[in-house]
Protein backbone atom coordinates (compact mmCIF):
# COMPACT_ATOMS: atom_id res chain seq x y z
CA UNK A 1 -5.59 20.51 3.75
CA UNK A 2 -7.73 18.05 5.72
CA UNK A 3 -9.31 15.21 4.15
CA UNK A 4 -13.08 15.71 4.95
CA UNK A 5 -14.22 12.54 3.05
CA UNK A 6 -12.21 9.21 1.77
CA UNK A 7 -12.89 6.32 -0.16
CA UNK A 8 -10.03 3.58 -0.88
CA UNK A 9 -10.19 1.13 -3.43
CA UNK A 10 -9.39 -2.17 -2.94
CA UNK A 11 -10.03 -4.21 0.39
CA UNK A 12 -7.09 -6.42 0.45
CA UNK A 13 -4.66 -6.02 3.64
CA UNK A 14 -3.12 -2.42 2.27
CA UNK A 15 -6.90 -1.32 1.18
CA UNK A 16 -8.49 -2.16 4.39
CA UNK A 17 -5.64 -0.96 6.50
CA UNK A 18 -5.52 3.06 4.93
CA UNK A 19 -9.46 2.90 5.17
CA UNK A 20 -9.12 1.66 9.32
CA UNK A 21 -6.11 4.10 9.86
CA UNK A 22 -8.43 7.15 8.05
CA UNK A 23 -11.77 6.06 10.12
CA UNK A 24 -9.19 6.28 13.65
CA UNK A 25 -8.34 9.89 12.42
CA UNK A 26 -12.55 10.39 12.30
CA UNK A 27 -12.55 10.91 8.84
CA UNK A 28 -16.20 9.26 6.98
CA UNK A 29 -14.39 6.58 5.03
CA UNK A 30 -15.93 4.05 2.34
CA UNK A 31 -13.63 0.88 1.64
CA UNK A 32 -14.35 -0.30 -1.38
CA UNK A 33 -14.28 -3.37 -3.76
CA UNK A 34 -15.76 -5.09 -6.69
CA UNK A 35 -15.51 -8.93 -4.68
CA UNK A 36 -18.19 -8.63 -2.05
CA UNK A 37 -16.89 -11.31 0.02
CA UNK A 38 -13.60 -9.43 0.75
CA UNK A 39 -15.25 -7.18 1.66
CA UNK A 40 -17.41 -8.06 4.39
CA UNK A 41 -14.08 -10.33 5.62
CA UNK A 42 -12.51 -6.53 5.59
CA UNK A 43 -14.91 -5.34 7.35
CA UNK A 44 -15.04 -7.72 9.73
CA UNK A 45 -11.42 -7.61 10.33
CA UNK A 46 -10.94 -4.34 10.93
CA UNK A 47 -14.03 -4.20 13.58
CA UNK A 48 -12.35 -7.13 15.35
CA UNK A 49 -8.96 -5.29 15.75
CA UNK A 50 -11.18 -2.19 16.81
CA UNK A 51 -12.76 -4.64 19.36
CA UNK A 52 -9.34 -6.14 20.88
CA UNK A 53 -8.31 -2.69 21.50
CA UNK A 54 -11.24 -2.59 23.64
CA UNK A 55 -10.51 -5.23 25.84
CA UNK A 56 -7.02 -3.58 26.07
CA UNK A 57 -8.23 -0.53 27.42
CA UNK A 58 -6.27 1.61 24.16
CA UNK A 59 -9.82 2.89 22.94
CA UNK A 60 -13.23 2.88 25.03
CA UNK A 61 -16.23 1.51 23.32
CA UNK A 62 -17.62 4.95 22.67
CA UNK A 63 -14.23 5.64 20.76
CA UNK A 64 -14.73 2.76 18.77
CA UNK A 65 -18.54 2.97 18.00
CA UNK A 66 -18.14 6.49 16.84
CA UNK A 67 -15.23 4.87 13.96
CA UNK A 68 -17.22 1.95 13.51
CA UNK A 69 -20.13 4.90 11.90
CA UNK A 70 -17.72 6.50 10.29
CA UNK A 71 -16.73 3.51 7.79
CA UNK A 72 -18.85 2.20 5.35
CA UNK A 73 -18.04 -0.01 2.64
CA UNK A 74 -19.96 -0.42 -0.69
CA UNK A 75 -19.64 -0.49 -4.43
CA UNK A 76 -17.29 2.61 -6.21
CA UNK A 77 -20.24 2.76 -8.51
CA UNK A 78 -22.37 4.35 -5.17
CA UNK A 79 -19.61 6.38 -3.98
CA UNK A 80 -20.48 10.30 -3.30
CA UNK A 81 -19.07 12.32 -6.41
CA UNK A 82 -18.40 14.98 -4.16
CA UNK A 83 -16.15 13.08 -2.15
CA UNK A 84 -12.91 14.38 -1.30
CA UNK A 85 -10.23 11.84 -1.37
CA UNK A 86 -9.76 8.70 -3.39
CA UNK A 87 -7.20 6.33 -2.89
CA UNK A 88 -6.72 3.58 -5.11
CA UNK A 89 -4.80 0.32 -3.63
CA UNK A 90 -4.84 -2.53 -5.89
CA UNK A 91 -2.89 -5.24 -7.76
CA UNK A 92 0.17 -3.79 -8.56
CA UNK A 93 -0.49 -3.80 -12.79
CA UNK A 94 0.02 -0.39 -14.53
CA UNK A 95 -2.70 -1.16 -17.21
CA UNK A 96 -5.72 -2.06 -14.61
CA UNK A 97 -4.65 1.05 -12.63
CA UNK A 98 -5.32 3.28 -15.42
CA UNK A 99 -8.65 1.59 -16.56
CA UNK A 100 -10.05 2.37 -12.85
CA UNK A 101 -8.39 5.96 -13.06
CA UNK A 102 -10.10 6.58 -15.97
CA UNK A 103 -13.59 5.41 -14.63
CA UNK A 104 -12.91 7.45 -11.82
CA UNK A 105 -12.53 10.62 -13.35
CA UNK A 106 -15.81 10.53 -15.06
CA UNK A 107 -17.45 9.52 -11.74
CA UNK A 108 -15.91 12.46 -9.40
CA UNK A 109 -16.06 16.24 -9.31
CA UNK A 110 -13.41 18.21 -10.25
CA UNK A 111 -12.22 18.90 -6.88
CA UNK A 112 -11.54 15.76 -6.10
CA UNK A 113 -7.95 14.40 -4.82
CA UNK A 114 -7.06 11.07 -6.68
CA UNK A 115 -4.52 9.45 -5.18
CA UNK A 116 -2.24 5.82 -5.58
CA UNK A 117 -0.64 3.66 -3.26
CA UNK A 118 1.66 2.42 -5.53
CA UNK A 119 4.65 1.21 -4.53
CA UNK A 120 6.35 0.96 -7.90
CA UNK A 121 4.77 3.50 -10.75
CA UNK A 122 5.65 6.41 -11.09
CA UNK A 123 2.57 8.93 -10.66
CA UNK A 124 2.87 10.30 -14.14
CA UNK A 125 2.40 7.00 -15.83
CA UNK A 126 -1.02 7.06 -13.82
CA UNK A 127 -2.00 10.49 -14.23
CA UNK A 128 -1.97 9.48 -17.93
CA UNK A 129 -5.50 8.21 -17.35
CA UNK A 130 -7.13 11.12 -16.53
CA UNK A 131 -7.83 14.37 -18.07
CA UNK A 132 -4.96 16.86 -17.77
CA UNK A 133 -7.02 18.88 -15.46
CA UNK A 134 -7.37 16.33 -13.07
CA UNK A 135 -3.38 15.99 -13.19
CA UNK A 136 -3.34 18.66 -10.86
CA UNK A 137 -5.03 16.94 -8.26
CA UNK A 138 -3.47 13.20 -8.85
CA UNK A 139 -0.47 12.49 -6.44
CA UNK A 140 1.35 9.22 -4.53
CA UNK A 141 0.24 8.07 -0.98
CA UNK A 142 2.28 5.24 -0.59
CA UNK A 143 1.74 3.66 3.09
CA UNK A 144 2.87 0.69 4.48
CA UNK A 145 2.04 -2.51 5.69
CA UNK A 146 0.43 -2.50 8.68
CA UNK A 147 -1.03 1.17 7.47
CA UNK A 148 -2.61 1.51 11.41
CA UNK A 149 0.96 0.87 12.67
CA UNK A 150 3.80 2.05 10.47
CA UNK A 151 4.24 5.42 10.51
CA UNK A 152 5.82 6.59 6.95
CA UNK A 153 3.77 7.52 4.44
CA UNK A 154 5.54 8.23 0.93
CA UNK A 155 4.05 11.55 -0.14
CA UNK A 156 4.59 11.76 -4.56
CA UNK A 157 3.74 14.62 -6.58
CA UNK A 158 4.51 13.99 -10.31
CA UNK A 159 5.51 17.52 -12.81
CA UNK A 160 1.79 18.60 -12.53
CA UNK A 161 0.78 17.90 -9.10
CA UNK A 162 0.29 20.90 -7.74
CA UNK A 163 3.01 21.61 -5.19
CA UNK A 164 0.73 23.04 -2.17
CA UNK A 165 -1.64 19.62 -2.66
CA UNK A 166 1.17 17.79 -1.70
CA UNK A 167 2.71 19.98 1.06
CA UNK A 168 -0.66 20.36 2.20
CA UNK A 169 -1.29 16.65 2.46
CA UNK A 170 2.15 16.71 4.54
CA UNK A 171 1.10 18.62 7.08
CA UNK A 172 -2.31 17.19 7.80
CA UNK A 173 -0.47 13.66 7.60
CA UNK A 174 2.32 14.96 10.13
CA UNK A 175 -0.59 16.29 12.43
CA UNK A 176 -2.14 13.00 12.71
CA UNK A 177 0.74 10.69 13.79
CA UNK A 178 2.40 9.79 10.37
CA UNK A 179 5.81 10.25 9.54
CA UNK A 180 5.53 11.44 5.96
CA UNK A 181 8.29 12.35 3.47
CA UNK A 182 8.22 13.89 0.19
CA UNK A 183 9.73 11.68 -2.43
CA UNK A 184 10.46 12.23 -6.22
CA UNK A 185 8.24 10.90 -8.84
CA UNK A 186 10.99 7.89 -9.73
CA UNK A 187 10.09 4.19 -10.08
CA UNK A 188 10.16 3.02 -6.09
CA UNK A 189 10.26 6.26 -4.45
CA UNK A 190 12.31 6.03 -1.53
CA UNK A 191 12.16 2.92 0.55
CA UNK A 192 10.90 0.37 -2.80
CA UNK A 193 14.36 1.45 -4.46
CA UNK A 194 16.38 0.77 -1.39
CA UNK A 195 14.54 -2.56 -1.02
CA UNK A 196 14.95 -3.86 -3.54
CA UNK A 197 18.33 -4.80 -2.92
CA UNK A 198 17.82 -5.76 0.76
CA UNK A 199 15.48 -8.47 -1.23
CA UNK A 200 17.51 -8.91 -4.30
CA UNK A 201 21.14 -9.58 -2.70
CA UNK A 202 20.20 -11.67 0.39
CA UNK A 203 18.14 -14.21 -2.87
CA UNK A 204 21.69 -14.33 -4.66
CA UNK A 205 23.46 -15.05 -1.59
CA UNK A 206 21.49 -18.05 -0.72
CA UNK A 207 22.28 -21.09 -3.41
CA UNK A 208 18.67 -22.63 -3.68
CA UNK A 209 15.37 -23.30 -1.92
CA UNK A 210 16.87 -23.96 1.19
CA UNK A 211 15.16 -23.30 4.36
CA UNK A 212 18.63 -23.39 6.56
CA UNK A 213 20.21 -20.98 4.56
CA UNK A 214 17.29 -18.27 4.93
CA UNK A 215 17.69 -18.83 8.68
CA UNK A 216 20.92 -18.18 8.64
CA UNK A 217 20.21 -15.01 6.78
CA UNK A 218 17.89 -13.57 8.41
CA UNK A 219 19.60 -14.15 11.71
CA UNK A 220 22.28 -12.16 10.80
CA UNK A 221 20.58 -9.76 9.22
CA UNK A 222 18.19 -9.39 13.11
CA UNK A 223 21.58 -9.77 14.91
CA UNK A 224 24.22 -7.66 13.57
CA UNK A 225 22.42 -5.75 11.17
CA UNK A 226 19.84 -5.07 14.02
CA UNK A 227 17.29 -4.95 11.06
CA UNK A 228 13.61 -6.25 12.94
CA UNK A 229 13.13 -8.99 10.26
CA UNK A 230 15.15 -10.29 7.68
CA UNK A 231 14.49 -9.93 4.14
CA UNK A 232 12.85 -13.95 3.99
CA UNK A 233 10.86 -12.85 7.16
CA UNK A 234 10.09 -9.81 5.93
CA UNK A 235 8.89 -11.53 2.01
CA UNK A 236 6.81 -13.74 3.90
CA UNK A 237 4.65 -11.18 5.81
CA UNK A 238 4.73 -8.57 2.53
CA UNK A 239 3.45 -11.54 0.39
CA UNK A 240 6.21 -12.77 -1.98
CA UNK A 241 3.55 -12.66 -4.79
CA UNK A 242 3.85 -8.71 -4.05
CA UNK A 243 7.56 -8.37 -3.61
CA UNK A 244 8.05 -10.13 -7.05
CA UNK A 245 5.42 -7.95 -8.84
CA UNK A 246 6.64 -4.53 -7.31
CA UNK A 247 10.22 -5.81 -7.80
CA UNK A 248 8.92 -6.65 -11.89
CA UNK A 249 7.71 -3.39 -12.33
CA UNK A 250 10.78 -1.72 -10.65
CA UNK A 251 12.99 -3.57 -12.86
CA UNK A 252 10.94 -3.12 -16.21
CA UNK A 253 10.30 0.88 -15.23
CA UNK A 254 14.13 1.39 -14.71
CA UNK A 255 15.09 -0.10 -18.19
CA UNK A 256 15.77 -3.56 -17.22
CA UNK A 257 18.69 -2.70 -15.02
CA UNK A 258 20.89 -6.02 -13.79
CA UNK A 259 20.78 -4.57 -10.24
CA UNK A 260 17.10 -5.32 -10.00
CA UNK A 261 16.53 -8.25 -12.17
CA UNK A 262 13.98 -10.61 -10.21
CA UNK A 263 15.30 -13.49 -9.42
CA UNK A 264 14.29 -16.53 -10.71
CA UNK A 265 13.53 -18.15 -6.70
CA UNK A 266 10.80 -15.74 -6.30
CA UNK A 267 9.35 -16.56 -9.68
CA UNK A 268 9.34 -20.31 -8.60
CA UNK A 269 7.64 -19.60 -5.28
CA UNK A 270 4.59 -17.59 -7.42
CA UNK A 271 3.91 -20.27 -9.62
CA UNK A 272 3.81 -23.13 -6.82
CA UNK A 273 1.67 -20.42 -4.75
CA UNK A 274 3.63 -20.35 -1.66
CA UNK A 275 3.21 -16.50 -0.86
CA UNK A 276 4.82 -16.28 2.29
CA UNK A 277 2.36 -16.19 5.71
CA UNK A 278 -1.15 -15.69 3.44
CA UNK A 279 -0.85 -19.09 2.11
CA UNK A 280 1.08 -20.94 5.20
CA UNK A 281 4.40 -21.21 3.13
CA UNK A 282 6.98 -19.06 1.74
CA UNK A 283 10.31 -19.18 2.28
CA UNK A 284 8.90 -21.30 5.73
CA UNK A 285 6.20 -23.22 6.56
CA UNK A 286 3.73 -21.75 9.18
C-alpha cells in the first residue's frame, strides 16, 4: 500500500514534521491549517532545514527542489477529494477531533485513508465521527517528535480497521526508513502508556518547583539510566502544555486511574505559560 497522495492537518511542529518526512519519501504532500501565518512560518521552516542539508552535502539541490514541488500547503477546504491519505495532527481534544473528522468525511471519496496522530485516543472514539463505512479505512499513525528523525511510527487499527490497511501501511512505512509497530487500540498505545510514568514518578519524586532537583534528576536518569534526556529535559522539548494534555486524556480515558493522575506541577507550569523550550521556560530557563 503506497501512499500516492497526503495531506496533514495541522502545521504545528508534529503537523509540519509528517508533511516534510512524507515530501523526503516523494510523496505530493499538502500541509494544512486554518491560521495562515503558521503556515507560511511552516513552510518556511521546513524549506530552511531542506536548505541546511544542502550546505551539508546530505541532499543536492536538485534533491531538494524536486521535494520543495512536491509540498504545497493551502486551506483543507481546497484539498483534492481524491486524495489518498489524510492525517490529522492537532490539539490533543477528543471533541475538536471529531468535528474535523466529520467535515472530512463529507469532503473525501470513499477510498480515502483517514488517519490520527493521536497520542492518547483511542481510534474508535474517533472513528465515531465518521460514517461506519469510512471505519474501515480510519486507523492510528502516531509519529514522533522530530517526525524527519525518529524512526517509530505507532501503527493503530481499531475493531473495524481493516486488518490488511494497517499491515499494508507497515510495510510501505518499514520500506521507507521507519521503524513501525503495530499497537492495540488502548488509550496511549505503546510508548504514551509507558511514559507516562517516566513523567509521572520523576514529578512526585521532586518536592516542588525546584530547578536543582530536576538537575539532579535528569542527570541520573542520562547517567545510569543511560536514557538520552531526562524526563524535565525531555517535557521541555515535547512542550509541557502537551505532556499535561496527553497525560489528561490518558488519565480520564483509563477511568481516572491513581497511577496516572496529572500532577498538580505540570498544571501550575500551563497556567503561568512556561511550556518548556517554545516559550524559553519550563522546568529551565533557556
Amino acid at each position: 500500500m503506497t501512499p500516492t497522495s497526503v495531506a496533514v492537518i495541522g502545521a504545528g511542529t508534529m503537523g509540519a514534521g509528517i508533511a516534510q518526512w512524507f515530501a523526503q519519501q516523494l510523496v505530493p504532500t499538502v500541509l494544512c491549517d486554518t491560521n495562515t501565518a503558521q503556515l507560511a512560518k511552516a513552510l518556511e521552516s521546513i524549506h530552511a532545514s531542506w536548505d541546511k542539508l544542502v550546505e551539508k552535502e546530505k541532499l543536492t539541490s536538485g534533491q531538494v527542489s524536486q521535494m520543495k514541488s512536491l509540498l504545497e500547503t493551502k486551506p483543507i477546504t481546497s484539498v483534492s477529494p481524491q486524495t489518498h491519505l489524510v492525517i490529522e495532527a492537532i490539539i490533543e481534544d477528543l471533541a475538536i477531533k471529531k468535528t474535523v473528522f466529520t467535515n472530512l468525511d463529507q469532503q473525501f471519496t470513499a477510498q480515502t485513508i483517514f488517519a490520527s496522530n493521536t497520542s492518547s485516543f483511542p481510534i474508535a472514539w474517533l472513528a465515531e465521527a465518521v460514517t461506519p463505512e469510512r471505519r474501515k479505512r480510519f486507523l492510528g499513525l502516531h509519529f514522533f517528535n522530530p517526525a524527519t528523525v525518529m524512526k517509530l511510527v505507532e501503527v493503530i487499527a481499531s475493531a473495524q480497521t481493516d486488518p490488511t490497511l494497517a499491515q499494508g501501511l507497515y510495510t510501505w512505512f518499514e520500506i521507507n526508513g521507519k521503524e513501525p509497530a503495530l499497537c492495540a487500540d488502548t488509550p496511549g498505545f505503546i510508548v504514551n502508556r509507558v511514559a507516562r510514568s517516566f513523567y509521572g514518578e520523576a514529578l512526585r519524586i521532586v518536592s516542588g518547583d525546584d530547578e536543582a532537583q530536576f538537575k539532579e534528576v535528569d542527570r541520573l536518569m542520562r547517567e545510569v539510566g543511560d536514557f538520552k534526556m531526562g524526563p524535565f529535559e525531555l517535557m521541555d522539548l515535547i512542550g509541557i502544555d502537551i505532556n499535561y494534555s496527553v497525560t489528561s486524556a490518558v488519565w480520564e480515558a483509563l477511568g481516572k486511574s491513581p497511577r496516572f493522575t496529572p500532577h498538580p506541577l505540570q498544571k501550575k507550569l500551563v497556567e503561568e505559560n512556561r511550556h518548556g523550550k517554545k516559550t524559553r521556560r519550563g522546568f529551565y530557563v533557556y
